[in-house]
N, C-alpha and C. Protein backbone atom coordinates (compact mmCIF):
# COMPACT_ATOMS: atom_id res chain seq x y z
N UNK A 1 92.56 48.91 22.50
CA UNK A 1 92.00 49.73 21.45
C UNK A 1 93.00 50.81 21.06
N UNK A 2 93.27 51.36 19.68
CA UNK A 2 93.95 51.67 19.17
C UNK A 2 93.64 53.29 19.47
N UNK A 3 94.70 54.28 19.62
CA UNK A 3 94.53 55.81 19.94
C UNK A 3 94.36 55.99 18.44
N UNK A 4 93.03 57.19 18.30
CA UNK A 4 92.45 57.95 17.08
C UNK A 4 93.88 58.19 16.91
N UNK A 5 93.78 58.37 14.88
CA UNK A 5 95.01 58.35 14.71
C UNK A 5 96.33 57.56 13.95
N UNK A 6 96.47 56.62 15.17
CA UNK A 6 97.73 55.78 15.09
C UNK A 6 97.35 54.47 14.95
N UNK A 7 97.24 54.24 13.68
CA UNK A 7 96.24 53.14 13.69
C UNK A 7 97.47 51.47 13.72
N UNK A 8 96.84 50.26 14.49
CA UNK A 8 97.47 49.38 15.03
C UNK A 8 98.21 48.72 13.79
N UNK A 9 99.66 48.57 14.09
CA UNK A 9 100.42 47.78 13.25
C UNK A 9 100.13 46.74 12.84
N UNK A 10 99.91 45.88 11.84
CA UNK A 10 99.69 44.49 12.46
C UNK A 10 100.81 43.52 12.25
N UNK A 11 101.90 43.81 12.23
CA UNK A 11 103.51 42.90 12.56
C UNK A 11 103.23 43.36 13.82
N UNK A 12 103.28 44.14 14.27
CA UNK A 12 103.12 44.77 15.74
C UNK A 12 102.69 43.99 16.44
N UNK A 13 101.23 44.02 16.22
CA UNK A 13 100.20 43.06 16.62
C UNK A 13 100.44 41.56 16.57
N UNK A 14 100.86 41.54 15.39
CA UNK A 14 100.69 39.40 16.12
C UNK A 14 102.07 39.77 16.62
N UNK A 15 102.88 40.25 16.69
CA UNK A 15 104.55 39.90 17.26
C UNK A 15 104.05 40.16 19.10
N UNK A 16 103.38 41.12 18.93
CA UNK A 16 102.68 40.72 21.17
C UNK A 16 101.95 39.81 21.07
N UNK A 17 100.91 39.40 20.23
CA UNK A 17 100.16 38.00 20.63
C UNK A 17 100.82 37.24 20.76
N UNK A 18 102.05 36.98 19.93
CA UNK A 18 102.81 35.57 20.00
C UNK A 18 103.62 35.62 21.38
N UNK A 19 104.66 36.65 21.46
CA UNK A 19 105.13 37.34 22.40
C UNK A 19 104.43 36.64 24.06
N UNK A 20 103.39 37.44 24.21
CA UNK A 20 102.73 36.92 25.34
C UNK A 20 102.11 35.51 25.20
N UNK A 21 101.78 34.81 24.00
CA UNK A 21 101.28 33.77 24.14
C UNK A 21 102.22 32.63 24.63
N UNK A 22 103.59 33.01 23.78
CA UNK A 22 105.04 32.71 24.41
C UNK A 22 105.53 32.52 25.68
N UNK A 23 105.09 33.92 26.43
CA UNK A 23 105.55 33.73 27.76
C UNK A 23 105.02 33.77 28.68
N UNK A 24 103.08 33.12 28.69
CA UNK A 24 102.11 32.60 29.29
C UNK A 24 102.22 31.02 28.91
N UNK A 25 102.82 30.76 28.35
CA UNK A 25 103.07 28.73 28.15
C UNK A 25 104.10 28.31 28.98
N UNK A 26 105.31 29.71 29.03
CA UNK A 26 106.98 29.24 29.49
C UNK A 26 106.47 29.02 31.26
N UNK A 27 105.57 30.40 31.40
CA UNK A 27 105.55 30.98 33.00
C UNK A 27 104.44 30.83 33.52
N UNK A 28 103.04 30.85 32.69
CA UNK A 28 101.96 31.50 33.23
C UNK A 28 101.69 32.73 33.61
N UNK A 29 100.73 33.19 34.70
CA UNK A 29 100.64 34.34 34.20
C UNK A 29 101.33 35.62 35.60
N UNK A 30 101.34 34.56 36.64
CA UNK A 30 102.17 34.87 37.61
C UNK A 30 103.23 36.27 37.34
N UNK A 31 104.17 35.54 36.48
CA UNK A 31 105.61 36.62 35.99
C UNK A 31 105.28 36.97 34.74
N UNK A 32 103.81 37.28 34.51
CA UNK A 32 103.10 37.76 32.79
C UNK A 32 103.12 39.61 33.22
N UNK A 33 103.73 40.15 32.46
CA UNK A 33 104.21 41.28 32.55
C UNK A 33 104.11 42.25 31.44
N UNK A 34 103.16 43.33 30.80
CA UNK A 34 103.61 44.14 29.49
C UNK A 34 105.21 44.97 29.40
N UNK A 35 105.52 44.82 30.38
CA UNK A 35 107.06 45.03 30.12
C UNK A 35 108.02 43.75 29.57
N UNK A 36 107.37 42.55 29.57
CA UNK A 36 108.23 41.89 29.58
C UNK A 36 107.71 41.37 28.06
N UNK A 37 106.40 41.20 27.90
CA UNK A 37 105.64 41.02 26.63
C UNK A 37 106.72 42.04 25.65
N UNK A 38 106.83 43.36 26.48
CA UNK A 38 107.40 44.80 25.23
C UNK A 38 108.58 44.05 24.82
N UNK A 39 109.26 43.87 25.62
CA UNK A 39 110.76 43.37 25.45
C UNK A 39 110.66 41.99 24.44
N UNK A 40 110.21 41.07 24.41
CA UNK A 40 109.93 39.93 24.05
C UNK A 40 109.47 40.42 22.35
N UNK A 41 108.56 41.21 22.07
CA UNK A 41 107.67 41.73 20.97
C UNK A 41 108.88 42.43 20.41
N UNK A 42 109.40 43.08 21.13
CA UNK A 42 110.32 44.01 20.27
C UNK A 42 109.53 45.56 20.26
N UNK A 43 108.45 46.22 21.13
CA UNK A 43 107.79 47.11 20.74
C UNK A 43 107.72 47.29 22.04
N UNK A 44 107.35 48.87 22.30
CA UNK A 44 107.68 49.77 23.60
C UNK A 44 106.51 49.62 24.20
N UNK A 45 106.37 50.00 25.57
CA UNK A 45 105.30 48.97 26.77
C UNK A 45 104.00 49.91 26.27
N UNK A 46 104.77 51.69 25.92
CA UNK A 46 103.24 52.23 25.16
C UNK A 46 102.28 52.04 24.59
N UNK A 47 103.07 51.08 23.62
CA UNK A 47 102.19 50.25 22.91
C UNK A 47 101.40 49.42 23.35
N UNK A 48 101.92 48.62 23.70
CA UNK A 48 100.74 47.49 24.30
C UNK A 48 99.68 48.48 25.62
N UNK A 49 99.85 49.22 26.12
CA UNK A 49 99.11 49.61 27.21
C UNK A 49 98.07 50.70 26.30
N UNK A 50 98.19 51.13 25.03
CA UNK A 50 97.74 51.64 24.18
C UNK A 50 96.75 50.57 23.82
N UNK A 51 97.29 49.66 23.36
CA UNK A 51 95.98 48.60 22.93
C UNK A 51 95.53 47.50 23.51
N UNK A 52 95.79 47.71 25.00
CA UNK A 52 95.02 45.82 26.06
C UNK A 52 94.64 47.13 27.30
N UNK A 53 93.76 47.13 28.01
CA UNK A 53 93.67 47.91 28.91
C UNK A 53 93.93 47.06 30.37
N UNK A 54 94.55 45.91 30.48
CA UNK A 54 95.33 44.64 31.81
C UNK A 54 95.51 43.85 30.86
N UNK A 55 96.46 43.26 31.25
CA UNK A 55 96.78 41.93 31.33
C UNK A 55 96.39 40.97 31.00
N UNK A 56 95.14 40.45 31.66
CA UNK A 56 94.30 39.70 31.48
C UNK A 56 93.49 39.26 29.75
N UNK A 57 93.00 40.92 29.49
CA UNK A 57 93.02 40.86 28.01
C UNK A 57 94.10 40.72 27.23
N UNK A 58 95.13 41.03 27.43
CA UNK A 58 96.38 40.59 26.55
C UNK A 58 96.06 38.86 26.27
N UNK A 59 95.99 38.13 27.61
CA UNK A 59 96.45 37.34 27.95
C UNK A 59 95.69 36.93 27.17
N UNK A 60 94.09 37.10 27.41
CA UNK A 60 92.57 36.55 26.58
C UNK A 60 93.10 36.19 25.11
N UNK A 61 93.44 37.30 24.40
CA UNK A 61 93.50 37.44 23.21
C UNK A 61 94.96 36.55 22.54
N UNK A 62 95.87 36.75 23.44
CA UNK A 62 96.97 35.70 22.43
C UNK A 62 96.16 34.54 22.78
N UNK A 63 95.38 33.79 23.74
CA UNK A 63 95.59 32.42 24.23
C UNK A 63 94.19 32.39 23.36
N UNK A 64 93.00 33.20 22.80
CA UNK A 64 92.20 32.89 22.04
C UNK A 64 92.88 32.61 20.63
N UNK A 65 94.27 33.31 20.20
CA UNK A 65 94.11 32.85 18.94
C UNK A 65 94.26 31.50 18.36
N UNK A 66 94.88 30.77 19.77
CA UNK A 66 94.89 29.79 18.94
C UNK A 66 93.96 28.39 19.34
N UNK A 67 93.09 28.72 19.54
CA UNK A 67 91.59 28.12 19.75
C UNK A 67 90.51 28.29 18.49
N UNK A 68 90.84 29.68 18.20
CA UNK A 68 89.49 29.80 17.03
C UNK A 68 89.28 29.07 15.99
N UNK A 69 90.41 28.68 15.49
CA UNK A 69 90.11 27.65 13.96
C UNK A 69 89.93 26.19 14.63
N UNK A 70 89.88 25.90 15.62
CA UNK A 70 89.84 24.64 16.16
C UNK A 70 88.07 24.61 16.66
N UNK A 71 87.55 25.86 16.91
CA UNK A 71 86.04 26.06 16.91
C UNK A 71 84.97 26.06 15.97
N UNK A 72 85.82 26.15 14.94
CA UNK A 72 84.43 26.33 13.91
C UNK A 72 83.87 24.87 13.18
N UNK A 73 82.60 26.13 13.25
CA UNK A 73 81.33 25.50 12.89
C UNK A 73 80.83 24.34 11.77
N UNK A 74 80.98 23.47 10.99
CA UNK A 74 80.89 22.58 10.12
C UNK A 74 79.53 22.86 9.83
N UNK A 75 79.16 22.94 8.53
CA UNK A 75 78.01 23.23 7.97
C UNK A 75 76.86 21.74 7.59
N UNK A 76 78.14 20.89 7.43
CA UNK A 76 78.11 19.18 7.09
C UNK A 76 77.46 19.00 8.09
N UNK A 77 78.17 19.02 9.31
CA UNK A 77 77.07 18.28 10.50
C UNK A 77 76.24 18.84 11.50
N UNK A 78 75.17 17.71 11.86
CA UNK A 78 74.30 18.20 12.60
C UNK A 78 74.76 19.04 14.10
N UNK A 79 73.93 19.89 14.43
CA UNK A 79 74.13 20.58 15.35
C UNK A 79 74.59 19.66 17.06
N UNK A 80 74.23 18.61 17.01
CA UNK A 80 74.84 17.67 18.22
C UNK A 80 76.37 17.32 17.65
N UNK A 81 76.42 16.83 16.31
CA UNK A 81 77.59 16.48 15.87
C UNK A 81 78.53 17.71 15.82
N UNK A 82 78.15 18.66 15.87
CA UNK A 82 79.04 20.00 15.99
C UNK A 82 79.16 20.05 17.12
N UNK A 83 78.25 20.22 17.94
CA UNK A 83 78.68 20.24 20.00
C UNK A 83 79.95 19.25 20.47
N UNK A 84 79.44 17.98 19.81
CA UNK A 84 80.78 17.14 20.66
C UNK A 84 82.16 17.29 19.54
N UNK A 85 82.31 17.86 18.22
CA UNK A 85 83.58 18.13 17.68
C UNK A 85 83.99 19.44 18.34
N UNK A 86 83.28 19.87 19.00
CA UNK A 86 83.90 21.34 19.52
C UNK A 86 84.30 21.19 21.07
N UNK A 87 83.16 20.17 21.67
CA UNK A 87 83.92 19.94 23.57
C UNK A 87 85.17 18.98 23.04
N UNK A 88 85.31 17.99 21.89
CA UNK A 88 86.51 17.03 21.41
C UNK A 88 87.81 18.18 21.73
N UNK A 89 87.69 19.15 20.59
CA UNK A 89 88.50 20.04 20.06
C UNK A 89 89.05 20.90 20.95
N UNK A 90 88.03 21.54 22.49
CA UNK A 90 88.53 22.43 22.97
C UNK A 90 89.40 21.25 24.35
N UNK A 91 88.72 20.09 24.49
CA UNK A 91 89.57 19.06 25.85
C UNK A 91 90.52 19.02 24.69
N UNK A 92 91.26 18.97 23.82
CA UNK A 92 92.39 18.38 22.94
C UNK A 92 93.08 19.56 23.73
N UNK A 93 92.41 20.82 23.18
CA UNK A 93 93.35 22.12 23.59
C UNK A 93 94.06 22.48 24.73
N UNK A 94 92.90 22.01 25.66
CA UNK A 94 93.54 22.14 27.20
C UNK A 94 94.03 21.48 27.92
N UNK A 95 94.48 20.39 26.57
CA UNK A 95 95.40 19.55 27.29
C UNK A 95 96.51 20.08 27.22
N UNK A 96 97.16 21.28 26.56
CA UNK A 96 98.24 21.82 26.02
C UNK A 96 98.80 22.82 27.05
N UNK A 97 99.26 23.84 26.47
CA UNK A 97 100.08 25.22 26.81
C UNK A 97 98.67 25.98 27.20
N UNK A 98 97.34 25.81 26.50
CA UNK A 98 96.25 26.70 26.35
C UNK A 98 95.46 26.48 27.79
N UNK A 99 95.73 24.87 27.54
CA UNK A 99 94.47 24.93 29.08
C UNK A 99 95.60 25.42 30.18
N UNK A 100 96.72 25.30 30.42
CA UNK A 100 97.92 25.84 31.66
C UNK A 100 97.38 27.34 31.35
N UNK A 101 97.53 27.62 30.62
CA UNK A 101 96.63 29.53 30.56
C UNK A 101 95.73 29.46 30.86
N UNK A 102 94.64 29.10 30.45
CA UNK A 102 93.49 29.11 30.89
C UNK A 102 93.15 28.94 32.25
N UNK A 103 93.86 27.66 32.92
CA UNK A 103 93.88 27.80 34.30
C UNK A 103 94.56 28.44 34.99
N UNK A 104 95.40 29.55 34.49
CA UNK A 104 96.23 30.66 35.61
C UNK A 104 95.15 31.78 35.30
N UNK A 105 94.75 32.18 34.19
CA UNK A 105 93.56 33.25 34.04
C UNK A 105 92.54 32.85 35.08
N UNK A 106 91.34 31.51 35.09
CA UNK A 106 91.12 30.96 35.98
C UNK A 106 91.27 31.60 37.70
N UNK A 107 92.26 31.26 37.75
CA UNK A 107 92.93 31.47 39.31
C UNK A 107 93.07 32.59 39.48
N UNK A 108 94.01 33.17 39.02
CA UNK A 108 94.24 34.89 38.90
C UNK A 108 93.15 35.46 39.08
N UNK A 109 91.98 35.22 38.38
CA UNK A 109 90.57 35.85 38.18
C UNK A 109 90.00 35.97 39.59
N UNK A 110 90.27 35.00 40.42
CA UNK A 110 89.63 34.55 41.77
C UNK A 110 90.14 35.84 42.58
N UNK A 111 90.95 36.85 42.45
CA UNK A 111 91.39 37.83 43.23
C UNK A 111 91.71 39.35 42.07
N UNK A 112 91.68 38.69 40.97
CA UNK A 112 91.66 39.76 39.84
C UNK A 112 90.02 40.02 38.90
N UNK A 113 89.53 41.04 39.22
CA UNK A 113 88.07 40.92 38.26
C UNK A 113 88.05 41.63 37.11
N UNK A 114 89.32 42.20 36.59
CA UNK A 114 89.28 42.38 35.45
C UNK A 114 89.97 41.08 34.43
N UNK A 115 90.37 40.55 34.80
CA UNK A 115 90.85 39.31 34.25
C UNK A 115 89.76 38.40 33.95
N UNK A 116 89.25 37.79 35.24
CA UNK A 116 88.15 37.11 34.91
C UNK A 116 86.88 37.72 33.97
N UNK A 117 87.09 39.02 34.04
CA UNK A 117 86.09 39.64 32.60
C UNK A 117 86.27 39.59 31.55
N UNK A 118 87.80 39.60 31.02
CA UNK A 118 88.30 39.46 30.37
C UNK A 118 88.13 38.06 29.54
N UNK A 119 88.23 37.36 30.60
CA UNK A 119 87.70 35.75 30.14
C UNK A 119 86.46 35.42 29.90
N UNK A 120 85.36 35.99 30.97
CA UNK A 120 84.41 35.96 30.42
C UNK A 120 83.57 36.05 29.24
N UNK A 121 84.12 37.57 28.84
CA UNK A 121 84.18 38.89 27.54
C UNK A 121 84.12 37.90 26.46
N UNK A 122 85.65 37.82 26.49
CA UNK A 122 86.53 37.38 25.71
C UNK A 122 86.67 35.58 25.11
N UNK A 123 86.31 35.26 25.89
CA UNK A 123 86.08 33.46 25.32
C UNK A 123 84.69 32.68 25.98
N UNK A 124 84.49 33.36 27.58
CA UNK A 124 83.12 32.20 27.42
C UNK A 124 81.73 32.57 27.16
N UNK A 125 81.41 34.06 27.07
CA UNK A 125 79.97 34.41 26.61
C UNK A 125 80.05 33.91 25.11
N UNK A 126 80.93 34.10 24.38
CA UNK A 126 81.31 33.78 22.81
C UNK A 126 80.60 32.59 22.51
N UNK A 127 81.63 31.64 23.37
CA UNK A 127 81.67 30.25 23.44
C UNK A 127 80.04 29.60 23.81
N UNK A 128 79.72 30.37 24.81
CA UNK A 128 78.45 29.72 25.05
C UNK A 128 77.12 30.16 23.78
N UNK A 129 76.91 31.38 23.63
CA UNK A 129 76.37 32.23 22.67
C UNK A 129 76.27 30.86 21.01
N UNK A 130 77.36 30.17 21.11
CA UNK A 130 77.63 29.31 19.94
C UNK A 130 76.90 28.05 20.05
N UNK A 131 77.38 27.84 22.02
CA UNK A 131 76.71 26.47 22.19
C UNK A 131 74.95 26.50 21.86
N UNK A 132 74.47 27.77 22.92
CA UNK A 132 73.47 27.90 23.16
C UNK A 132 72.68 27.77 21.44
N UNK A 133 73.16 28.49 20.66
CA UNK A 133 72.35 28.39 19.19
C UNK A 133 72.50 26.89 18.33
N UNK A 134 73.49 25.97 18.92
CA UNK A 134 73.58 24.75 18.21
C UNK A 134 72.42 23.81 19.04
N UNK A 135 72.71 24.32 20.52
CA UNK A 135 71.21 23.41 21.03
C UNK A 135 70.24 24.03 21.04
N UNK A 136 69.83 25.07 20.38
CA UNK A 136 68.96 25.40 19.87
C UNK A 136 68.04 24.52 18.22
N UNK A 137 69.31 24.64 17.68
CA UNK A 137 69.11 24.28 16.39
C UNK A 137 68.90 22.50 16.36
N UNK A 138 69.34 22.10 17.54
CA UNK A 138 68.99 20.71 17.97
C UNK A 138 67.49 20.44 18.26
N UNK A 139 67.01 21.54 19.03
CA UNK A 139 65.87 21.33 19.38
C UNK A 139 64.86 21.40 17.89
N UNK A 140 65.05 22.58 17.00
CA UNK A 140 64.19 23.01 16.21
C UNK A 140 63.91 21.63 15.62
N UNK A 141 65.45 21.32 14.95
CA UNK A 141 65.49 20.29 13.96
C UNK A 141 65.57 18.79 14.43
N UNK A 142 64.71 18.59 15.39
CA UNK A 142 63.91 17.65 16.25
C UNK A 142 65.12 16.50 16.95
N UNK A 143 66.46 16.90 16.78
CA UNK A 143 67.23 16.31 17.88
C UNK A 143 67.16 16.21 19.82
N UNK A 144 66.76 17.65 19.95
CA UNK A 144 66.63 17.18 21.43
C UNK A 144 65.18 17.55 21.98
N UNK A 145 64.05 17.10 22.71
CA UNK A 145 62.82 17.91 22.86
C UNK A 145 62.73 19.00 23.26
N UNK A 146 61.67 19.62 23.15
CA UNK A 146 61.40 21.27 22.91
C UNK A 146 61.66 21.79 24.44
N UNK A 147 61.69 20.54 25.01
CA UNK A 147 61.64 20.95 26.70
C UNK A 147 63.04 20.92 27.29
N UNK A 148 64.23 20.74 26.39
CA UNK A 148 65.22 20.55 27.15
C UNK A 148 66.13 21.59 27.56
N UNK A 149 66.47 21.54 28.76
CA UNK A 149 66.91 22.79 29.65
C UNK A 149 68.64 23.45 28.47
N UNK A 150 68.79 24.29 27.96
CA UNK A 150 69.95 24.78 27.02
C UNK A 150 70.63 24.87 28.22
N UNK A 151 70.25 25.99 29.35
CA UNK A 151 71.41 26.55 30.15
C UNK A 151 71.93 25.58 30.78
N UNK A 152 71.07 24.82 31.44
CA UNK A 152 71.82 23.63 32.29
C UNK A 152 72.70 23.28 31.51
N UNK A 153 72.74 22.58 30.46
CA UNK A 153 73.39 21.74 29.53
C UNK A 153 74.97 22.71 29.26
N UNK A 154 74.32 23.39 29.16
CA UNK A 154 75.74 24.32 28.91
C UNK A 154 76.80 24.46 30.03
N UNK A 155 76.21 24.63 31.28
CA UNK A 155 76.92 24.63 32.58
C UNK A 155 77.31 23.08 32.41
N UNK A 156 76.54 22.16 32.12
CA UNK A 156 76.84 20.84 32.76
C UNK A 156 78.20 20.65 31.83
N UNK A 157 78.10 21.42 30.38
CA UNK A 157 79.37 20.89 29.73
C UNK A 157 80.66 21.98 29.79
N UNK A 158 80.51 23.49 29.99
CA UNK A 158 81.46 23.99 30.33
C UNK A 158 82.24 23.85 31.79
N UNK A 159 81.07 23.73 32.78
CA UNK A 159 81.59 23.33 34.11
C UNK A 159 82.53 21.71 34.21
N UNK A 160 82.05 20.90 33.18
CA UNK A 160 82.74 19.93 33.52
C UNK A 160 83.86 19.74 32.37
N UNK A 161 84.46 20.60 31.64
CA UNK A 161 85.87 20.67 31.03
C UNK A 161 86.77 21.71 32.35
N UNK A 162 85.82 22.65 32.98
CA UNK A 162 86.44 23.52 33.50
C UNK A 162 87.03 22.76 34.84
N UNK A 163 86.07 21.53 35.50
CA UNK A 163 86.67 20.96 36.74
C UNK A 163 87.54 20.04 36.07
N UNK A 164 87.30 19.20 34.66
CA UNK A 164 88.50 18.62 34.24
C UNK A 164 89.89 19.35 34.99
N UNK A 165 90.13 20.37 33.73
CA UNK A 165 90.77 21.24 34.18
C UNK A 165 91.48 21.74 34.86
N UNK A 166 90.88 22.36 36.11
CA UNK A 166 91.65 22.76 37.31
C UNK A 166 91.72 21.68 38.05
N UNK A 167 91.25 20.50 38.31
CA UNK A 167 91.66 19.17 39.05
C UNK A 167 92.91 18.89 38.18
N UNK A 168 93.23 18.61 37.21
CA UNK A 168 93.91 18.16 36.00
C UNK A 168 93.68 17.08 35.92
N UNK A 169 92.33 16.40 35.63
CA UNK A 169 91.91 15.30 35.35
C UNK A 169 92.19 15.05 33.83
N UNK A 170 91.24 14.41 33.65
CA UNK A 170 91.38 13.16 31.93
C UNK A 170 90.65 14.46 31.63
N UNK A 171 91.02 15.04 30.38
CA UNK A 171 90.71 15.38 29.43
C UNK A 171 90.50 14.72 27.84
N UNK A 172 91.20 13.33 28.20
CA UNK A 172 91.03 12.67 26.79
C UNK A 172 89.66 12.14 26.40
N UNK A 173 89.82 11.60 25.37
CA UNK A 173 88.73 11.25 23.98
C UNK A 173 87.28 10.60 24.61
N UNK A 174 88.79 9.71 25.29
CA UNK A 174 86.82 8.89 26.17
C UNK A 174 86.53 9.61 27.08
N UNK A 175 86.78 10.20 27.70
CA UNK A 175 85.69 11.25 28.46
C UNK A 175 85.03 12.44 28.04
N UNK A 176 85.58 13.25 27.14
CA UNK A 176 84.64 13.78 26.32
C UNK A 176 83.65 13.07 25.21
N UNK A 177 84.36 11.58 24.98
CA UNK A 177 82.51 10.67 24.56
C UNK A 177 81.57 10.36 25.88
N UNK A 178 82.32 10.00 26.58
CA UNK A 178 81.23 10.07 28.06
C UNK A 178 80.44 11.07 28.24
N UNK A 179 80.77 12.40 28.01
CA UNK A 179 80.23 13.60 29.04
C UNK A 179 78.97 13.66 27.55
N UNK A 180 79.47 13.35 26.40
CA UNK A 180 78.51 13.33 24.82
C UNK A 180 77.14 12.70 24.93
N UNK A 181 77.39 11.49 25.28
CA UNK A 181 76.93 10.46 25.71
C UNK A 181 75.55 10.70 26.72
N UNK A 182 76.21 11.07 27.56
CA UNK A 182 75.46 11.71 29.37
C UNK A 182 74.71 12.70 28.59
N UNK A 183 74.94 13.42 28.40
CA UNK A 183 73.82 14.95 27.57
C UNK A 183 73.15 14.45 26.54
N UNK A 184 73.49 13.64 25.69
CA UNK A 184 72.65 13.93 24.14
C UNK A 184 72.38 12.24 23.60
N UNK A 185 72.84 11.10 24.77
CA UNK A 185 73.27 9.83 24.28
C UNK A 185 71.92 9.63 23.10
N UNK A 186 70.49 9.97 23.39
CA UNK A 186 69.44 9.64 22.30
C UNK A 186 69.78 10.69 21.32
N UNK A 187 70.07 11.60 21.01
CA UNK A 187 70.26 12.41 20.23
C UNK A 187 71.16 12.04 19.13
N UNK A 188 72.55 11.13 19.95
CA UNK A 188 73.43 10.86 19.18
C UNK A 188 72.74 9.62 18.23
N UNK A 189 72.11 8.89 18.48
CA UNK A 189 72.19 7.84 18.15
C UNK A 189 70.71 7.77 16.59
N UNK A 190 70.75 8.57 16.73
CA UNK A 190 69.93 9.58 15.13
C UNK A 190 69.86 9.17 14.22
């Protein structure tokens, strides 16, 4: 957050998102450093400690940006057909530079709890908050019955990109139609 005042550059700004998003793909987050982000950005460590209060959120925020346009919402399709273009979209992602971040945030988190809040905060209350209202909107608009558990479903599908994941299992196509399939297979078939 930006000091009253001095209000945030924004060359500034994406030049540390990229910066750190840069040198959380090269390293992870191990040797992830705002001194080294400063140096990299071109902008003094003040800065950044001015606007990320750890690490972790630095980290949140470059490695969210480039997830968000890969999340949104399609107005075209139904609310199941939006769930599995978005578990498609985010296993595509973590097959990349994003999920290797994601799983050092992950880990890190296990002995760091501002990090893992950060993640929390920062990408999975979001994330779920999105799921939770599309299986919502499943239920209304008579895709899944009125009785079907949201939270489970949500664990069953974030927990199982997340053990993808840190096992470094298949993240590809056919297993995110499998896991589609397993949750919603009558739903899909509409």
């Amino acid at each position: 957050m930006a000091v009253a005042g001095r209000p945030r550059s924004d060359e500034s700004h994406k030049a540390i998102l990229q910066a750190a998003y840069d040198l959380l793909a090269e390293g992870g987050l191990a040797g992830f450093t705002f001194e080294r982000v400063a140096a990299r950005a071109g902008v003094s460590r003040s800065t950044i400690y001015r606007w990320w209060p750890n690490k972790g959120a630095l980290a949140m925020e470059s490695t969210l940006g480039s997830l968000t346009a890969e999340l949104r919402i399609s107005p075209d399709l139904s609310p199941i057909e939006n769930i599995h273009l978005r578990l498609r979209r985010v296993a595509e992602a973590m097959k990349g530079p994003t999920g290797r971040i994601i799983a050092g945030m992950l880990a890190e988190g296990q002995q760091d709890p501002d990090t893992i809040t950060s993640f929390t905060e920062g990408y999975l209350e979001p994330a779920r908050g999105t799921m939770r209202a599309l299986l919502r909107q499943a239920i209304d608009e008579g895709y899944l019955p009125a009785d079907f558990d949201v939270e489970t479903a949500m664990d069953v599908s974030f927990g199982s990109l997340y053990h993808q994941l840190m096992l470094r299992r298949s993240l590809e196509a056919d297993w995110v139609e499998r896991l589609t399939h397993f949750m919603f297979g009558r739903a899909l078939l509409r």
